[in-house]
Structure formats: structure tokens, C-alpha cells
C-alpha atoms as a PDB file:
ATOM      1  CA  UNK A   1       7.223 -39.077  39.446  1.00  0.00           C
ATOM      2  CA  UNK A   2       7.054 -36.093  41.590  1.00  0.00           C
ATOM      3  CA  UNK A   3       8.085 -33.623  39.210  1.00  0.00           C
ATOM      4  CA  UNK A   4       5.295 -35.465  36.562  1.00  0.00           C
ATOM      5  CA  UNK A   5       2.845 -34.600  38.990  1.00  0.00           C
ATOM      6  CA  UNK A   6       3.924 -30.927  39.577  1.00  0.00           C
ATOM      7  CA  UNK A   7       4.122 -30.495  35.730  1.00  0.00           C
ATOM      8  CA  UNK A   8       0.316 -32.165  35.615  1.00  0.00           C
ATOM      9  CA  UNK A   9      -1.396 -29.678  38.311  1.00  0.00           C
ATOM     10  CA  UNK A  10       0.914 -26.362  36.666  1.00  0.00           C
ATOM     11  CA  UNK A  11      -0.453 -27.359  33.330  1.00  0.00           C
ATOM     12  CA  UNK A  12      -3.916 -28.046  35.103  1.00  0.00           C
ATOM     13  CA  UNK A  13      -3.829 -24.536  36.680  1.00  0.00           C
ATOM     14  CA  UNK A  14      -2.947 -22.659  33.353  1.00  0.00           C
ATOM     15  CA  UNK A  15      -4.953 -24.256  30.951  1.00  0.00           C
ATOM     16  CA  UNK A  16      -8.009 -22.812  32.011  1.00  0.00           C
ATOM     17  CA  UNK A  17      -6.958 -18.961  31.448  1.00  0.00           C
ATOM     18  CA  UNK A  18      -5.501 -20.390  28.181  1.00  0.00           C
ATOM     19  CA  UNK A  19      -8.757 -21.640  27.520  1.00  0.00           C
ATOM     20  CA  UNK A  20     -10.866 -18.391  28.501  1.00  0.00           C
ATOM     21  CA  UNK A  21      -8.119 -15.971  26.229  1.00  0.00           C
ATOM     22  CA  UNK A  22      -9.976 -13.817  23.745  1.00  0.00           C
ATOM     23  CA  UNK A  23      -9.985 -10.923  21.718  1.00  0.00           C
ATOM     24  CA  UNK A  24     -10.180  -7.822  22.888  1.00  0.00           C
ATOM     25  CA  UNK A  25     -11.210  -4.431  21.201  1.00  0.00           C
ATOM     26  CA  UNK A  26      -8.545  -1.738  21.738  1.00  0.00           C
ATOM     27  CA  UNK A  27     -10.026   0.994  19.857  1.00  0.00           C
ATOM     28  CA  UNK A  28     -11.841   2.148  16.818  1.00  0.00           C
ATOM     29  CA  UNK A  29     -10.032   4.771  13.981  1.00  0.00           C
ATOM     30  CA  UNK A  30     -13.048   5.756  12.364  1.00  0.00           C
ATOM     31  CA  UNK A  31     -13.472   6.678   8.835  1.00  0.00           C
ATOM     32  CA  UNK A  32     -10.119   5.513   7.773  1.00  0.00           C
ATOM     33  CA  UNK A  33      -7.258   2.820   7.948  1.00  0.00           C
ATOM     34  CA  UNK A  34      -5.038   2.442  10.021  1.00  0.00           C
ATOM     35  CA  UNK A  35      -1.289   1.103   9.698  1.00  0.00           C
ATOM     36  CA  UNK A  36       1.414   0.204  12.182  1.00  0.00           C
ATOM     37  CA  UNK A  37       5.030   1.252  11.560  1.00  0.00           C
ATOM     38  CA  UNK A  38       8.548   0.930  13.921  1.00  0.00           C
ATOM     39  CA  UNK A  39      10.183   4.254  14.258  1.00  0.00           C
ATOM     40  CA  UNK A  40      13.140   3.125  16.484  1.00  0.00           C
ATOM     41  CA  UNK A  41      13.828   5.098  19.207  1.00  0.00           C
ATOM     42  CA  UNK A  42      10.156   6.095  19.158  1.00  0.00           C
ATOM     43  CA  UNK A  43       8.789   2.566  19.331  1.00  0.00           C
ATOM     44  CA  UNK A  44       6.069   0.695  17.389  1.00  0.00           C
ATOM     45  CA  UNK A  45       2.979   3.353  16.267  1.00  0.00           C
ATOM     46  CA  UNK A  46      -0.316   3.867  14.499  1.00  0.00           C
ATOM     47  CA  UNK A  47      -1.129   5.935  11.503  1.00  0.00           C
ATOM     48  CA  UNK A  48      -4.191   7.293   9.648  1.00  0.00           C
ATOM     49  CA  UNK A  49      -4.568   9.127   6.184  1.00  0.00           C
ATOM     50  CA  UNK A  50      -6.600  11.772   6.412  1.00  0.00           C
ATOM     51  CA  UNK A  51      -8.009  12.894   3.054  1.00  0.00           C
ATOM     52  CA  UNK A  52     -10.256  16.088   3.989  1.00  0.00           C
ATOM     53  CA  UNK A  53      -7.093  17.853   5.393  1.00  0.00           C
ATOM     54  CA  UNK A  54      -4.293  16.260   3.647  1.00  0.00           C
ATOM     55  CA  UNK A  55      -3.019  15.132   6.995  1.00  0.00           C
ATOM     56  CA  UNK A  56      -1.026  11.660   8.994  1.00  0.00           C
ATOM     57  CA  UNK A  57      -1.703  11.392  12.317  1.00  0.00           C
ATOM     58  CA  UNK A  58       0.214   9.179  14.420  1.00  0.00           C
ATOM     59  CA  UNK A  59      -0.509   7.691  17.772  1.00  0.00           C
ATOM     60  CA  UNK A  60       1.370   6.055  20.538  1.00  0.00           C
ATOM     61  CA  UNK A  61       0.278   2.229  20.875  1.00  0.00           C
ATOM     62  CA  UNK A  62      -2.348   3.407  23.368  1.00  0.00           C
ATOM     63  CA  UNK A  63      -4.167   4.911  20.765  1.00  0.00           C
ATOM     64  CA  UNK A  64      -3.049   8.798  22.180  1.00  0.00           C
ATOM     65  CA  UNK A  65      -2.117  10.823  19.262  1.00  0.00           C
ATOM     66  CA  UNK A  66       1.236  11.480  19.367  1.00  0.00           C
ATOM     67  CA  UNK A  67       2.252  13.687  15.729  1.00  0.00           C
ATOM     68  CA  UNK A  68      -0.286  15.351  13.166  1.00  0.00           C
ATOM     69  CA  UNK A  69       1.792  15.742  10.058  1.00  0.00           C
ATOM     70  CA  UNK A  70       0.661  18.009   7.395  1.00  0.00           C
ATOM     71  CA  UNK A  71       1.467  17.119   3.805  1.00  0.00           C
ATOM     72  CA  UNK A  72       1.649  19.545   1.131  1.00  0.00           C
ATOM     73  CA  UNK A  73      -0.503  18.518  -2.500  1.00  0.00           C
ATOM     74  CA  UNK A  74      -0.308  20.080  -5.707  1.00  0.00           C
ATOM     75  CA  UNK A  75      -3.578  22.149  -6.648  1.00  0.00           C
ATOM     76  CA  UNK A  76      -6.630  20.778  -6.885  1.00  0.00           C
ATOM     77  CA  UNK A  77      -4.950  17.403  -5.599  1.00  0.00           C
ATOM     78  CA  UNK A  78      -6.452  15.207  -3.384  1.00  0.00           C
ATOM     79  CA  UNK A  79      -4.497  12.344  -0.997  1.00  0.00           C
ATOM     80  CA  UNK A  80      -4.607   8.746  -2.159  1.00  0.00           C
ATOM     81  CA  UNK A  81      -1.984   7.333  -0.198  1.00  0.00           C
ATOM     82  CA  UNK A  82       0.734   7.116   2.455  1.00  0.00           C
ATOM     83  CA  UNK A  83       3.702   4.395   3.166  1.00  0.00           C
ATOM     84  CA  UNK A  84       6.376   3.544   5.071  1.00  0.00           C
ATOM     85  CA  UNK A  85       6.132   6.094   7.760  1.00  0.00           C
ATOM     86  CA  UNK A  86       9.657   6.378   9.154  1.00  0.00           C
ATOM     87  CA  UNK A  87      12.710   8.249  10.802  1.00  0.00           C
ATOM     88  CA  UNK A  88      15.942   6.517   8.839  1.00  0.00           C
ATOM     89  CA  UNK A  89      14.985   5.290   6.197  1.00  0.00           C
ATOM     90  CA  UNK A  90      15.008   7.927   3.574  1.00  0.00           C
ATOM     91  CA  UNK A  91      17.011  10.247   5.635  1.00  0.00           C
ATOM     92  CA  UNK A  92      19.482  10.158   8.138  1.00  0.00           C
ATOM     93  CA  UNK A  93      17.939  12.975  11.121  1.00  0.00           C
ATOM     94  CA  UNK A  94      15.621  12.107  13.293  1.00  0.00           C
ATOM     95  CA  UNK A  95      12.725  13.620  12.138  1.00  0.00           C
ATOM     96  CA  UNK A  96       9.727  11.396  10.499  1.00  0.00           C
ATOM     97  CA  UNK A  97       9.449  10.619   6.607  1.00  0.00           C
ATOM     98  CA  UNK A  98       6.918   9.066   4.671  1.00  0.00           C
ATOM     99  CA  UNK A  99       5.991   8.319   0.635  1.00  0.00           C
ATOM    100  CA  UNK A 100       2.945   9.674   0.100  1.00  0.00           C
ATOM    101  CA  UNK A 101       0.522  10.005  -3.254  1.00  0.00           C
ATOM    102  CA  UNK A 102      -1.870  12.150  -4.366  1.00  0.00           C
ATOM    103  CA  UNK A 103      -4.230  12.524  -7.483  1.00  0.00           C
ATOM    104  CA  UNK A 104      -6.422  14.793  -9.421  1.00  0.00           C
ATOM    105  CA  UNK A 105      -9.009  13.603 -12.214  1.00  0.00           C
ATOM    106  CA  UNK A 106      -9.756  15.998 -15.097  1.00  0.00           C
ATOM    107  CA  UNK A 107     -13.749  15.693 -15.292  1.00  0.00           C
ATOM    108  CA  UNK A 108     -13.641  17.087 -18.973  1.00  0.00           C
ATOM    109  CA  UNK A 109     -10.873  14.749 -20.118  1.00  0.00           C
ATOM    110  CA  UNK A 110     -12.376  11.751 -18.136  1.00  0.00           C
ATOM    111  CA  UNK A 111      -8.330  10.974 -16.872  1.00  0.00           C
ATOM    112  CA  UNK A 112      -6.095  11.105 -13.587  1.00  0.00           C
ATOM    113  CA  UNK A 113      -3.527  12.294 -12.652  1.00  0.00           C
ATOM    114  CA  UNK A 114      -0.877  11.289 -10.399  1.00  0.00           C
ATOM    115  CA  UNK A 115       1.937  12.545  -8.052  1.00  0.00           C
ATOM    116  CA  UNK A 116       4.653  10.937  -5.464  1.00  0.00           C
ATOM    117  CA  UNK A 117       6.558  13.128  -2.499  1.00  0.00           C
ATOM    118  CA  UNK A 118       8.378  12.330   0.243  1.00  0.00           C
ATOM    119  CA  UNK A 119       8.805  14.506   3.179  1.00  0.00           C
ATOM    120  CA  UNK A 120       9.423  14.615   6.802  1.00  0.00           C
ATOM    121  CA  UNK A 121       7.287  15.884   9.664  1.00  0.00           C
ATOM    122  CA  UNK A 122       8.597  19.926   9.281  1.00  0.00           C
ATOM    123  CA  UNK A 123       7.368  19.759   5.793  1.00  0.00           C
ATOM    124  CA  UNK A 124      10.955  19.563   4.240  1.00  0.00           C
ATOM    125  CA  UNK A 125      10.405  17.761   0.114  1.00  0.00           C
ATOM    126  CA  UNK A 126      12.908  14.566   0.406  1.00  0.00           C
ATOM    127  CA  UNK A 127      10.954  13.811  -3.068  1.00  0.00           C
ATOM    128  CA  UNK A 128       8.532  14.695  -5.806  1.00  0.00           C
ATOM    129  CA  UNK A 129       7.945  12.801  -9.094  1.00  0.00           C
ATOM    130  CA  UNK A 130       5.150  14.259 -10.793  1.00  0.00           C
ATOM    131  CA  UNK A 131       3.245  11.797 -12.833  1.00  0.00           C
ATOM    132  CA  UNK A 132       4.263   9.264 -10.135  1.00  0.00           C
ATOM    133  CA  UNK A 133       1.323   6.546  -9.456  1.00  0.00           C
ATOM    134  CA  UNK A 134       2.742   3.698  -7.953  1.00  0.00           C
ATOM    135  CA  UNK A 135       5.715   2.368  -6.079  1.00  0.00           C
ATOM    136  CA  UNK A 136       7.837  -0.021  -4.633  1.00  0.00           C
ATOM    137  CA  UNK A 137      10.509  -0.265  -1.672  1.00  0.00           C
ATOM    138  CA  UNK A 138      12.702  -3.477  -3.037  1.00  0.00           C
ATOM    139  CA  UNK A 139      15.768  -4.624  -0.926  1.00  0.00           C
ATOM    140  CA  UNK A 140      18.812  -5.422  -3.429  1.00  0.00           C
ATOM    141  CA  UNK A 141      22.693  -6.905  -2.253  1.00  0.00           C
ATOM    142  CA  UNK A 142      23.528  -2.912  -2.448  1.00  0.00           C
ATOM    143  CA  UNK A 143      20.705  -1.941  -0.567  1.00  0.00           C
ATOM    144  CA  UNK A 144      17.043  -0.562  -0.850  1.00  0.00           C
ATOM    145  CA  UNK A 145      16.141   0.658  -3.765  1.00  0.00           C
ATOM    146  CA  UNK A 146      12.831   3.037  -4.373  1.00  0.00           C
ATOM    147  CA  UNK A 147      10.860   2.485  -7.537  1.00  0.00           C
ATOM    148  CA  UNK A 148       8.360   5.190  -8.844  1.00  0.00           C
ATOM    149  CA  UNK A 149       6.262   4.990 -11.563  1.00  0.00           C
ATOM    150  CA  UNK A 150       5.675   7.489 -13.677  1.00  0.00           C
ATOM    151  CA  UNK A 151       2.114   7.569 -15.728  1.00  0.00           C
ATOM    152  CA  UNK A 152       0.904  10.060 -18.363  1.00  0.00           C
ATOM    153  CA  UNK A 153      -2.595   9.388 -19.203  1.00  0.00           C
ATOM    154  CA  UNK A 154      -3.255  12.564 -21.043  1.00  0.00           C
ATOM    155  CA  UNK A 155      -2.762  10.297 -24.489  1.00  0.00           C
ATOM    156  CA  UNK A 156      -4.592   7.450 -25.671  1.00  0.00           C
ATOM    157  CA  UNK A 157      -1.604   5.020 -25.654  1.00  0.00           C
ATOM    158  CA  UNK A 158      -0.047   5.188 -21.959  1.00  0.00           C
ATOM    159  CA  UNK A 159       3.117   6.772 -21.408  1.00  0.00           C
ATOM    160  CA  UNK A 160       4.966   4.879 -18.100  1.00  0.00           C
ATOM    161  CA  UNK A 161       8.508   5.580 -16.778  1.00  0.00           C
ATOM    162  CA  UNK A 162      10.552   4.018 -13.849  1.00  0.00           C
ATOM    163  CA  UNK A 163      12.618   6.263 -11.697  1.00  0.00           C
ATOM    164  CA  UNK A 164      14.908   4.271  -9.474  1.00  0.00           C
ATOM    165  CA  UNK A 165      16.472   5.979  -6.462  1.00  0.00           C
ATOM    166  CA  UNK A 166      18.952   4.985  -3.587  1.00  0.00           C
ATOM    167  CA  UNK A 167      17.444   4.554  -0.376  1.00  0.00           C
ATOM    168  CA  UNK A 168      19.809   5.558   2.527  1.00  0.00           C
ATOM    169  CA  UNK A 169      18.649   3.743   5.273  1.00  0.00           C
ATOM    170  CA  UNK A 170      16.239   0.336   5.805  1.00  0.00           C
ATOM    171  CA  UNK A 171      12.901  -0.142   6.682  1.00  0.00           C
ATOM    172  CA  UNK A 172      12.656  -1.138  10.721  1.00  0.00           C
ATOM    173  CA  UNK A 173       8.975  -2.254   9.476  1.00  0.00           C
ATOM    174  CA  UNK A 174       7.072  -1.445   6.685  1.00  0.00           C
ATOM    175  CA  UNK A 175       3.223  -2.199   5.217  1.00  0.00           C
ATOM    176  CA  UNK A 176       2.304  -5.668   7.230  1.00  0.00           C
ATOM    177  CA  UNK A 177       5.411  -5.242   9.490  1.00  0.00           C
ATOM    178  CA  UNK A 178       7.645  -6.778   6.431  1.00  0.00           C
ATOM    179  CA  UNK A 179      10.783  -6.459   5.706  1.00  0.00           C
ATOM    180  CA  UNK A 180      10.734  -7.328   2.630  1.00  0.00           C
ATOM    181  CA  UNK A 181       8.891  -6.517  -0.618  1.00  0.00           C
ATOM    182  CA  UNK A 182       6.341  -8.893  -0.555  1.00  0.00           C
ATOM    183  CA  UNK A 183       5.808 -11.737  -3.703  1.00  0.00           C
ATOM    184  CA  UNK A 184       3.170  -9.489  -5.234  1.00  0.00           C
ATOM    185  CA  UNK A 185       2.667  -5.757  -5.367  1.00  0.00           C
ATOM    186  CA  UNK A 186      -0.011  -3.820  -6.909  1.00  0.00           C
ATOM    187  CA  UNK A 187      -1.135  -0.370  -6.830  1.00  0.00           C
ATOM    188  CA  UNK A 188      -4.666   1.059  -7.553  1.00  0.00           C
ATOM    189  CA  UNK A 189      -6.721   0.777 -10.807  1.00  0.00           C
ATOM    190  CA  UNK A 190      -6.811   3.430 -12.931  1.00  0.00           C
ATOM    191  CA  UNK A 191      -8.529   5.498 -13.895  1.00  0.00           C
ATOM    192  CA  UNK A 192     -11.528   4.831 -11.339  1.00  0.00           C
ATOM    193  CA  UNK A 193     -13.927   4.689 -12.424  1.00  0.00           C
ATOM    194  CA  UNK A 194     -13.598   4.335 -16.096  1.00  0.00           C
ATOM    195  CA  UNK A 195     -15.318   4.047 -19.268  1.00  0.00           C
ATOM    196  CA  UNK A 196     -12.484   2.899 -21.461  1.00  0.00           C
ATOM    197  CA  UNK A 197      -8.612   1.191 -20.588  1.00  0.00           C
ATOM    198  CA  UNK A 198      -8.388   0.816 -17.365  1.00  0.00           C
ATOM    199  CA  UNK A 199      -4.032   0.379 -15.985  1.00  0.00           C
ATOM    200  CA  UNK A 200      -3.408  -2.198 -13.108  1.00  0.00           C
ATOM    201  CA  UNK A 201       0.080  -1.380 -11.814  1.00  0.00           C
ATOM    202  CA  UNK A 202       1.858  -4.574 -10.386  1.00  0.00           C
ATOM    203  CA  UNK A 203       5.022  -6.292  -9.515  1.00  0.00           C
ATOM    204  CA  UNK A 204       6.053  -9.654  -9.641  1.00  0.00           C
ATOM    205  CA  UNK A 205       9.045  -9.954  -7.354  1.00  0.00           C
ATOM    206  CA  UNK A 206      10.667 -13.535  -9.369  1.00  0.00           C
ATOM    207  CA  UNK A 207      10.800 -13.413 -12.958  1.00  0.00           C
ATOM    208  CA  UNK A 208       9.686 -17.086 -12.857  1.00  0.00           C
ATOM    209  CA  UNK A 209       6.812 -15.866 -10.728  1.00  0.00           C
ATOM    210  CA  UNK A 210       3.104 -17.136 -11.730  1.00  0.00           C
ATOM    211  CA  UNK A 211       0.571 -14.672 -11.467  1.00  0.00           C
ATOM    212  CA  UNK A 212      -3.418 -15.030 -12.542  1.00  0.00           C
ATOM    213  CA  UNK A 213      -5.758 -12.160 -12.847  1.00  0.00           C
ATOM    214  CA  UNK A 214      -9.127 -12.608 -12.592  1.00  0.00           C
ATOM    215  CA  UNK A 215     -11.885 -10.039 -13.556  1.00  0.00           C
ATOM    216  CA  UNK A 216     -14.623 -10.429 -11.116  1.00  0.00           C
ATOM    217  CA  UNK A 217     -18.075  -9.079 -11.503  1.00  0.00           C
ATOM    218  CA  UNK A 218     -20.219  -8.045  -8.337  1.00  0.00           C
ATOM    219  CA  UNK A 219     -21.467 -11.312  -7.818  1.00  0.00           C
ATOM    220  CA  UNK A 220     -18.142 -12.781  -7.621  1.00  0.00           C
ATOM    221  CA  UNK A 221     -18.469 -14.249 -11.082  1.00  0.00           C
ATOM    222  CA  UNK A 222     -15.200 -14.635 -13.054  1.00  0.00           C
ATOM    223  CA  UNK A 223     -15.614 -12.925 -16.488  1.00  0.00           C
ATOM    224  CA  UNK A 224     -12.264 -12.541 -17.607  1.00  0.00           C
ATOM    225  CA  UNK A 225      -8.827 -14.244 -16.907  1.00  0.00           C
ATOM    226  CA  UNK A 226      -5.306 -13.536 -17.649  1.00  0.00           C
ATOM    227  CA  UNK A 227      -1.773 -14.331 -16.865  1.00  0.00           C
ATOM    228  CA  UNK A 228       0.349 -11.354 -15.737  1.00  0.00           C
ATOM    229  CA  UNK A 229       4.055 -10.992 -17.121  1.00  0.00           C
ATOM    230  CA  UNK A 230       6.493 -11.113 -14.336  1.00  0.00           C
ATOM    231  CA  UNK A 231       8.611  -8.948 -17.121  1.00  0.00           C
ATOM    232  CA  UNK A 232       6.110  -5.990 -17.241  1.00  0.00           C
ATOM    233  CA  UNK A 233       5.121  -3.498 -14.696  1.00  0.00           C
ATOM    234  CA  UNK A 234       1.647  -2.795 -15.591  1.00  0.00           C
ATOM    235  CA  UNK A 235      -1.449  -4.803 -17.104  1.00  0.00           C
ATOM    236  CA  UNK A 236      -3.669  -2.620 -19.441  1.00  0.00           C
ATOM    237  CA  UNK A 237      -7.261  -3.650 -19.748  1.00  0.00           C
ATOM    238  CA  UNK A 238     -10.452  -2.498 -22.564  1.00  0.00           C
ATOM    239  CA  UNK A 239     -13.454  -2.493 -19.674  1.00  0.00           C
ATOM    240  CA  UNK A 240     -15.573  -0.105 -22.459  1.00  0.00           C
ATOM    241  CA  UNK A 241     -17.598  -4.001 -23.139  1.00  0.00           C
ATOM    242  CA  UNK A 242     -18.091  -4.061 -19.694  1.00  0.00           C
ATOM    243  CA  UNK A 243     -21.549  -3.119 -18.035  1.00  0.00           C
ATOM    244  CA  UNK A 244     -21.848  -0.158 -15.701  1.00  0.00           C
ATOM    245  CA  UNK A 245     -21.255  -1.256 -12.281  1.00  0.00           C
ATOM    246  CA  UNK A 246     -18.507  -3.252  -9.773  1.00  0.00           C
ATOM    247  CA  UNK A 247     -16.315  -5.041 -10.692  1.00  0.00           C
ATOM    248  CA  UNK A 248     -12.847  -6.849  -8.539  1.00  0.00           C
ATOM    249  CA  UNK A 249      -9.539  -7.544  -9.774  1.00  0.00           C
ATOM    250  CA  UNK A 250      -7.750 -10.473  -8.418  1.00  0.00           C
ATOM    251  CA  UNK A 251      -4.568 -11.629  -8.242  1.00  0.00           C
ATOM    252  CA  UNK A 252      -3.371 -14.726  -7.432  1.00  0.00           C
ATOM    253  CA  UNK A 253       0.199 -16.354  -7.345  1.00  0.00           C
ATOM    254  CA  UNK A 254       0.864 -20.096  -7.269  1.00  0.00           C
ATOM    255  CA  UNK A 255       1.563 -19.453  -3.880  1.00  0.00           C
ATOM    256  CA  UNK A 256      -2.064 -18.473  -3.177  1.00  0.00           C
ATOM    257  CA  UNK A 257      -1.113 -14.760  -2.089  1.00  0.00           C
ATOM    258  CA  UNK A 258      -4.253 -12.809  -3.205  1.00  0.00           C
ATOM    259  CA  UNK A 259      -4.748  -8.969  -4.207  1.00  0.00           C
ATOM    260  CA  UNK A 260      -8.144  -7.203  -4.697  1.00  0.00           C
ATOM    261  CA  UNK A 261      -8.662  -4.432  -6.549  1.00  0.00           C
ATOM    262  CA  UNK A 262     -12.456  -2.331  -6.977  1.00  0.00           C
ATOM    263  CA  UNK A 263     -13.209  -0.944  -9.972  1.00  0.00           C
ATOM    264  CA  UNK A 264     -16.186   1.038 -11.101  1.00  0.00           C
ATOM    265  CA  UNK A 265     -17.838   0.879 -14.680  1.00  0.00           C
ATOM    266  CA  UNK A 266     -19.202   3.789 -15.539  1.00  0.00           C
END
């Protein structure tokens, strides 16, 4: 009975602070977004893209910055985006990595195009696929594999190719602090914006998996729906009946996991 009514007045003492937890704002990364990676040794860390000078920064979970990286771009390129920021996964030193992509659209030709690197904080190329618009970090029984896709948009009918490379290391935490590859991956429309075909990268990680797309308009209206192939890599859409303006791709599994994409009808 005694220890009953110890446990009732500890319980009576805590619940109140339990009750009065909130959140609390840290800190603001303005202008961009923000990702959280592991790097080991180095502990857990933010990261920003920044697109005006083709630059990472990392800070210390304090929000100091701790590395600017500089990453070199093709001419005329501009950065899209940067993943799995890490020291061991793609190489064995100590020095930071990350996949990064970059683009550049041909006004005159009304088409992008695409390019994948990998390189460490000195500036050292791990990788470079040009043409390479998408990919995927996928953990197999003989370890992580690294899937780029390759896109040529300079013809009517798309040209894609898959380049599959050894990974040596594994991910200590990766987009969302997985693991993992998660159920469904998909990169960014293109092009964007468009006037014609329009390419949705994806990946369906079960080739049983169920997967919806759903062509939203601005207003959230569905206008179009389709079921993706778990067999393909890529879903190829006409948007030249579409009207100028918004538009959201969604995907949904039978799980409920959910992917948006924007696209603009020009």
C-alpha cells in the first residue's frame, strides 16, 4: 500500500510538466530546406542546398554552421538537388560525400537537361553520369546498390538508361532518417513546366506493389487517374490538353504512403 501511494504522488508530481510539454522553435533556415543526416564520428547534422552559389552547408545540431561545401556544375547548370550527405558510404576516408543533381533547360528547344555527381567536401568527383535525373539508394543481400537514371530528352520519344553501381559502405541515415529505401520513390516532373509529355520518374520497391496516380488540378480536383507499373521506372504523361496553370501529381500506395509532385502548364 505504501509503495501504491508513493507511485500515486510521483505520478501526481510529473504529470503536470508532462502536461505543460510543447513545441519549441529551434531555428529558422530561410529560403531553403533543410535535411538531417548521421555522419558517425561527427554526430547527427543539418544541411541546406543552396542554389545561387551551388553550395551545402552543414551545421552542428545547434544550428552553428559547421562545413560550406562547394559543388562543381556543368555550364550553364543550375542545382536541383542533394542526398545522402555522408562520410562512408560511398567512400571509405573520412571526408564528406554527397549525390547531388543539377539541370539546365534549353529555352529554344523547350527541354531539360539533367546531370548526377558525387563528390566529397575537397571537391574530389566520386561520380558523374551525365544525363542522370533521378536516383535511388536500394539495400540488396550483397549490399547497397546506387541506381541512376539516365534521360535524353533531346528526341521526341524518351531515351532512359539505368546505371547500377556498388556502394561501398551503408547509409548511417539517409532522407527521413531511413534506412531503407522507402515503399515509394519518385523524382521530379519533367520537364517543368511543360507544354507537351511531361516524365514522372518513380519506383515501386515490391513488384506486387499497388500504386495510384492521380492528376490533380489547383483546386484539388482529380482529373486524371492511373495505375503505375511496379515493372517500369518512369510514367510518361500528354499534359498538351491540359489548361495553363497548376497542377499536383499524387501517388498513393495501398498502404496510404503519399507523394506530391507540382507541375506547371504552360
Amino acid at each position: 500500500m505504501k509503495y501504491l501511494f508513493k507511485l500515486f504522488v510521483i505520478c501526481a508530481m510529473i504529470l503536470p510538466f508532462s502536461l505543460n510539454a510543447q513545441l519549441i522553435k529551434e531555428n529558422t533556415y530561410d529560403k531553403v530546406s533543410a535535411g538531417v543526416t548521421n555522419l558517425g564520428a561527427n554526430g547527427y547534422k543539418y544541411y541546406t542546398m543552396d542554389v545561387e552559389n551551388s553550395q551545402c552547408h552543414i551545421y552542428n545540431l545547434d544550428h552553428s554552421l559547421w562545413k560550406t561545401i562547394n559543388l562543381s556544375l556543368p555550364k550553364d547548370y543550375y542545382l536541383v538537388d542533394i542526398q545522402w550527405v555522408s562520410t562512408h558510404l560511398f567512400n571509405t576516408d573520412d571526408n564528406v560525400e554527397m549525390v547531388y543533381m543539377s539541370a539546365y533547360y534549353d529555352t529554344i528547344l523547350s527541354y531539360y537537361t539533367y546531370n548526377t555527381r558525387i563528390a566529397d567536401e575537397t571537391g574530389k568527383q566520386l561520380l558523374d553520369v551525365p544525363g542522370g535525373g533521378y536516383y535511388a539508394l536500394m539495400k540488396t543481400s550483397a549490399g547497397y546498390k546506387l541506381l541512376v537514371y539516365e534521360y535524353d530528352f533531346s528526341n521526341y520519344i524518351y531515351g532512359i538508361n539505368t546505371h547500377v553501381f556498388s556502394v561501398p559502405g551503408q547509409p548511417e541515415a539517409v532522407e527521413g532518417g531511413m534506412n531503407v529505401a522507402p515503399s515509394i520513390m519518385a523524382g521530379e516532373l519533367f520537364p517543368n513546366p511543360a507544354d507537351g509529355k511531361v516524365c514522372l520518374p518513380y519506383q515501386l520497391n515490391h513488384p506486387q506493389q499497388k500504386a495510384m496516380l492521380n492528376i490533380l488540378d489547383a483546386n484539388g480536383r482529380n482529373i486524371q487517374s492511373y495505375m503505375l507499373d511496379p515493372g517500369k521506372t518512369s510514367f510518361i504523361n500528354d499534359a498538351t490538353e491540359l489548361a495553363s496553370g497548376v497542377y499536383y501529381y499524387l501517388i498513393t500506395n495501398e498502404k496510404g504512403t503519399q507523394i506530391v509532385r507540382k507541375l506547371i502548364k504552360q
